[in-house]
Protein backbone atom coordinates (compact mmCIF):
# COMPACT_ATOMS: atom_id res chain seq x y z
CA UNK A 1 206.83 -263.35 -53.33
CA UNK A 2 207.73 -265.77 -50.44
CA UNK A 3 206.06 -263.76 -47.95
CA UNK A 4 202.80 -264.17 -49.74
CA UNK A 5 203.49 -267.65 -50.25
CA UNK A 6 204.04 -267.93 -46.63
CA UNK A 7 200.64 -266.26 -46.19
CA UNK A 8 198.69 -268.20 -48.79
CA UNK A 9 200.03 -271.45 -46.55
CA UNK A 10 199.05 -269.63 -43.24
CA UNK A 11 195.29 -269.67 -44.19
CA UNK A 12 195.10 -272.64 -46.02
CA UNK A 13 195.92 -274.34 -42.93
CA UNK A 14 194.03 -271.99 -40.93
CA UNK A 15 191.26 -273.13 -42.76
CA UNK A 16 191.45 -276.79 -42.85
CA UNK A 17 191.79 -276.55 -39.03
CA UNK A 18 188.35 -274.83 -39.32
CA UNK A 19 187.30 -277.43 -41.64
CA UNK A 20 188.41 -280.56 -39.84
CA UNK A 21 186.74 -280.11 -36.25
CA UNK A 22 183.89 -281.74 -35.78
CA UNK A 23 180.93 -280.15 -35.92
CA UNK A 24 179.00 -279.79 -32.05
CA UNK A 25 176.06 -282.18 -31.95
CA UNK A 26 172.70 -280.85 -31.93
CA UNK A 27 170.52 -281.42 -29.11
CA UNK A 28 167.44 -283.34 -30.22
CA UNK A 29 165.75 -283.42 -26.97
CA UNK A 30 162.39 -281.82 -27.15
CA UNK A 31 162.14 -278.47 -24.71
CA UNK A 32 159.51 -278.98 -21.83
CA UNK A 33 157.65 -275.72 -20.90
CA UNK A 34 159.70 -274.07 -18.08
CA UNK A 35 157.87 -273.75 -14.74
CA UNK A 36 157.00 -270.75 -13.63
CA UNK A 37 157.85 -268.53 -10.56
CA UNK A 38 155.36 -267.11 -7.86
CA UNK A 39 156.34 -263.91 -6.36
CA UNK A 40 154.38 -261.94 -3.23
CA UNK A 41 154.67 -258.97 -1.36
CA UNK A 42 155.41 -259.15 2.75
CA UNK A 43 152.84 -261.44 4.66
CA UNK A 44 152.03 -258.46 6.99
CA UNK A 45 148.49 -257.50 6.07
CA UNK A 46 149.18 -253.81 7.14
CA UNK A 47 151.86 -253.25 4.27
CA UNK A 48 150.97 -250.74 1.27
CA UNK A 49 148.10 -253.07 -0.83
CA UNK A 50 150.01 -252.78 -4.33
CA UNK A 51 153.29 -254.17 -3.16
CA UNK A 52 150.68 -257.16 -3.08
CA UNK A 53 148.56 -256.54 -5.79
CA UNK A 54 151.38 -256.31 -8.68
CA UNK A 55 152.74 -259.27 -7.39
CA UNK A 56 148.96 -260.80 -8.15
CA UNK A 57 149.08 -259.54 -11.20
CA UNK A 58 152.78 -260.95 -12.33
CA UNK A 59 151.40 -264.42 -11.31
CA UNK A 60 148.50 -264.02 -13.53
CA UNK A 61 151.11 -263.22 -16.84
CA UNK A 62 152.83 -266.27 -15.54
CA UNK A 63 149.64 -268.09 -15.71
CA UNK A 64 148.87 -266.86 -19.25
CA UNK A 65 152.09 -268.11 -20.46
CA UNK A 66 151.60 -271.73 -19.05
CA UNK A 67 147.92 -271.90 -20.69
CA UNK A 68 149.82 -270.42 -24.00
CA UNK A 69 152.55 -273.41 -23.86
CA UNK A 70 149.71 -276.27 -22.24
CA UNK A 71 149.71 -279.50 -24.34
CA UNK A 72 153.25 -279.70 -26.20
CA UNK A 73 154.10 -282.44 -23.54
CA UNK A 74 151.82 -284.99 -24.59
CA UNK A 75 152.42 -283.89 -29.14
CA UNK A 76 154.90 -285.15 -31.02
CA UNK A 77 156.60 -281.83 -32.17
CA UNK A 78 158.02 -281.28 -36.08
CA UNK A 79 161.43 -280.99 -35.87
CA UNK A 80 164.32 -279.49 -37.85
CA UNK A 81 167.16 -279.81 -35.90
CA UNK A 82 167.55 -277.19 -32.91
CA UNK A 83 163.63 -276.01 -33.61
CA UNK A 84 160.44 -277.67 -32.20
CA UNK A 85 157.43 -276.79 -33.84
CA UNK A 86 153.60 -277.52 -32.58
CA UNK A 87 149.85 -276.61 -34.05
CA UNK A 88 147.61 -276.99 -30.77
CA UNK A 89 143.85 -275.33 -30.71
CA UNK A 90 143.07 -272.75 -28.18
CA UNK A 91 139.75 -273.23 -27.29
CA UNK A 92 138.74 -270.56 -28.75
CA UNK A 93 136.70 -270.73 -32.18
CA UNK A 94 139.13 -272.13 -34.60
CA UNK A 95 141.88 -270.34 -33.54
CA UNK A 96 145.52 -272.43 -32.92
CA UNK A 97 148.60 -271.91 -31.40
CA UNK A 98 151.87 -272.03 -33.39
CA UNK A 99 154.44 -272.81 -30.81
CA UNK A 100 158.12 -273.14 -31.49
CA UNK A 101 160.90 -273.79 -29.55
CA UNK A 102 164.40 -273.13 -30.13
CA UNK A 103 167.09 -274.84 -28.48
CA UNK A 104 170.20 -272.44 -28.09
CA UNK A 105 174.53 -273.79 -27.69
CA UNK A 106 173.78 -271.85 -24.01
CA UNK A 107 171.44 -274.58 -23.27
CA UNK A 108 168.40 -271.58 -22.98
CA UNK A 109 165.17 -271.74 -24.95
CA UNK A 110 163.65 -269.52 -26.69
CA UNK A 111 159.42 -269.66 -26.79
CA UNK A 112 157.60 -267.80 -29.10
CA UNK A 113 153.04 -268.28 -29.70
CA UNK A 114 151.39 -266.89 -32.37
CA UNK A 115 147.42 -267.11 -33.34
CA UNK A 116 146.58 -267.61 -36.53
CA UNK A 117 142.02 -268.70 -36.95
CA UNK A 118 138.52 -267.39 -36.00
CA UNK A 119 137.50 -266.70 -32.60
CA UNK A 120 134.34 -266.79 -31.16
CA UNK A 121 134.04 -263.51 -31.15
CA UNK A 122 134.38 -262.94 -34.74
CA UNK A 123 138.23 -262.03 -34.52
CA UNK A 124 140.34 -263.48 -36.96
CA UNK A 125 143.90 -263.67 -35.55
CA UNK A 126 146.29 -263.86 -39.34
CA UNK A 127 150.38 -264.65 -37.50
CA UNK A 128 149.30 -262.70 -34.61
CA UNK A 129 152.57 -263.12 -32.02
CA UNK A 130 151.26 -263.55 -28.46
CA UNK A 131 154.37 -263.89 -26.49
CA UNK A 132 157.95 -264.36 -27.20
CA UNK A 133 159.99 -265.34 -24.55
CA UNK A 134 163.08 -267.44 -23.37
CA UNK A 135 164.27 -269.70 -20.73
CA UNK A 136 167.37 -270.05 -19.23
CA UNK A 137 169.83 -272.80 -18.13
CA UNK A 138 168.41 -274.96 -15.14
CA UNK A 139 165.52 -272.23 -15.32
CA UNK A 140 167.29 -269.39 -13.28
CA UNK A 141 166.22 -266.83 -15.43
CA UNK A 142 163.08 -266.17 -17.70
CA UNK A 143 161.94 -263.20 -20.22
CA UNK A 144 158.54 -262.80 -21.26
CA UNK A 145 157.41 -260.08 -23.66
CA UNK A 146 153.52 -260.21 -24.03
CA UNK A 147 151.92 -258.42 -26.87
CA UNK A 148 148.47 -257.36 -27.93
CA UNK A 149 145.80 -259.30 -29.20
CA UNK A 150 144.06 -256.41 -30.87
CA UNK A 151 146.96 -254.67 -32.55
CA UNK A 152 149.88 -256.72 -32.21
CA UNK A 153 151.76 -254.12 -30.38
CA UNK A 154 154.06 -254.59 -27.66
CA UNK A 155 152.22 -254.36 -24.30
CA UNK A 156 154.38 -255.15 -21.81
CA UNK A 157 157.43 -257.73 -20.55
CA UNK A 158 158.36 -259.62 -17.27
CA UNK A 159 162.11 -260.64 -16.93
CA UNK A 160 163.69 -262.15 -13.43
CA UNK A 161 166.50 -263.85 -12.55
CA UNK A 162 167.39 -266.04 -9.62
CA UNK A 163 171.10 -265.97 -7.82
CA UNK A 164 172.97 -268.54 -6.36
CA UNK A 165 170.80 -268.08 -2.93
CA UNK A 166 167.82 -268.39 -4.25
CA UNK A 167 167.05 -264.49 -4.61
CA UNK A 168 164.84 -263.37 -7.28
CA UNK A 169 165.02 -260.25 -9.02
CA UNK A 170 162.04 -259.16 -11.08
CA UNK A 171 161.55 -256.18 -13.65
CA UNK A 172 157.84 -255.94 -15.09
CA UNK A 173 157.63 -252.96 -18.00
CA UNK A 174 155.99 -251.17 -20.34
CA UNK A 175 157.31 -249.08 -22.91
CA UNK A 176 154.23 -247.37 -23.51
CA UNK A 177 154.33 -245.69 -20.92
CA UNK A 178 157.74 -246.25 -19.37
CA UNK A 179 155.99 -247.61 -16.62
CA UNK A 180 158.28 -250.27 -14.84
CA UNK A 181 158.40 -251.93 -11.26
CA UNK A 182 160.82 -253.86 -9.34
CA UNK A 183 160.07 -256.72 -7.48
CA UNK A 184 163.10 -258.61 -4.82
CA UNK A 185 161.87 -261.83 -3.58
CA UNK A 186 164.25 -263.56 -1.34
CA UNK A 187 164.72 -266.94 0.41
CA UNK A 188 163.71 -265.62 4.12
CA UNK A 189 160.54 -264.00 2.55
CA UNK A 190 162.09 -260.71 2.96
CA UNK A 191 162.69 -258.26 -0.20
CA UNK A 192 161.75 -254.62 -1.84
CA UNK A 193 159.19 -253.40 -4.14
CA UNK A 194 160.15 -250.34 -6.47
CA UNK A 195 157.78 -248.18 -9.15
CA UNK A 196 159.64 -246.00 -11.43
CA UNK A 197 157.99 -243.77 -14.63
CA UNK A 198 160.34 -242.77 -17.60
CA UNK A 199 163.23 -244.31 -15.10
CA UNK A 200 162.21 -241.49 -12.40
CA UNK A 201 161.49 -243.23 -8.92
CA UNK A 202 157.90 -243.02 -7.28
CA UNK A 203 157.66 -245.37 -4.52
CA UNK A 204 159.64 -247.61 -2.41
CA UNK A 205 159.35 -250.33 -0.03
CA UNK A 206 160.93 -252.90 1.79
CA UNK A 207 160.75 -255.41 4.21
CA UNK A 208 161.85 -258.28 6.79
CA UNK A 209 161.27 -262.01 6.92
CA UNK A 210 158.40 -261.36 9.54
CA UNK A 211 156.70 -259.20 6.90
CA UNK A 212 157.38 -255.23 8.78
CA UNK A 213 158.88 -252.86 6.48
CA UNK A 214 158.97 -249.60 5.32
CA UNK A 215 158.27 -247.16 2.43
CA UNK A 216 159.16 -243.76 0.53
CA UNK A 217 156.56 -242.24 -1.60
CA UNK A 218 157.06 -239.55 -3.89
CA UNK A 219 154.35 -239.88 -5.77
CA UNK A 220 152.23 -236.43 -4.38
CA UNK A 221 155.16 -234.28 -4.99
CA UNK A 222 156.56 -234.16 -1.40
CA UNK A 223 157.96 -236.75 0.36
CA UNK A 224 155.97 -239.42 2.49
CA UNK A 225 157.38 -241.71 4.42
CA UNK A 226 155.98 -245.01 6.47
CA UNK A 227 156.39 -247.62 8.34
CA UNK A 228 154.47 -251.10 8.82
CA UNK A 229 154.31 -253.86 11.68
């Protein structure tokens, strides 16, 4: 009997410690879109075209995402404590954006868009998600996952993350197909480009500040190997 009276007094005052903290404040501030990164392959002009050309084609994501979030600076957002809610058209028929934001403890956002209205087109868009994605503290890292207008299906998702240099690290996938490349940008415009399919490596590259590099393909089913000035 005294031993579970000594226990019955061990978590009652477990729990009024629990109780009597003070709860952490909530940050009210409303999120601002995060900027977005631009990535490129080596300045040589003589290095393999799709280091390039998926670089291109990151930036234009990166674009999409900053049309999706354009206007919640200058609108008043609803609020409910942590979560920042806006209706914004999209120029497109009747169709709106739905954009929350939700401000995590970490200090890290989280975005997500969805379409709900009448194109132009004749589509009608009923809680269609767009793109979820989230933003880290001081903006060193971002995740994007983009899905399908049509469907609603997952298409694809671009995650990076920047170290203490300055060196980014992107990954750009798609479960589809298990598609997925690799993309180093660092400070002294060096880095590497990588292409994998179902996590089997194709092709290779990388290169120097002054743009030379190198590359292994595997892509014919032997070996090739080049260089670049």
């Amino acid at each position: 009997m005294k031993k579970l009276f000594f226990m019955s007094l061990l978590w009652s005052g477990l729990l009024w410690l629990h109780c009597s903290q003070p709860n952490q404040p909530v940050d009210r501030t409303v999120p601002a879109p995060p900027d977005m990164i631009f990535m490129s392959g080596p300045v040589s002009v003589q290095a393999p075209a799709e280091i390039g050309q998926k670089a291109d084609e990151v930036n234009l994501w990166f674009q999409f995402v900053t049309r999706m979030l354009h206007g919640v600076e200058g609108v008043e957002p609803g609020t409910n404590g942590n979560i920042f809610q806006w209706e914004l058209a999209l120029d497109d028929g009747d169709v709106h954006r739905h954009i929350k934001a939700v401000r995590r403890s970490d200090k890290s956002v989280d975005w997500t868009v969805v379409w709900n209205g009448q194109a132009k087109d004749g589509t009608i868009y009923n809680n269609r998600t767009i793109i979820i994605g989230k933003a880290g503290l001081n903006n060193l890292s971002q995740t994007w996952t983009f899905y399908d207008i049509i469907n609603g299906h997952e298409a694809h998702k671009i995650s990076w993350q920047k170290d203490n240099s300055g060196d980014i690290g992107l990954v750009y996938g798609f479960p589809l197909t298990e598609a997925e490349w690799r993309l180093a940008n660092r400070t002294d415009d060096s880095g590497t480009f990588e292409y994998l399919l179902q996590s089997v490596r194709q092709f290779y590259a990388e290169w120097a500040a002054n743009g030379s590099g190198s590359y292994i393909d595997y892509r014919s089913g032997e070996v090739q190997t080049g260089y670049w000035d």
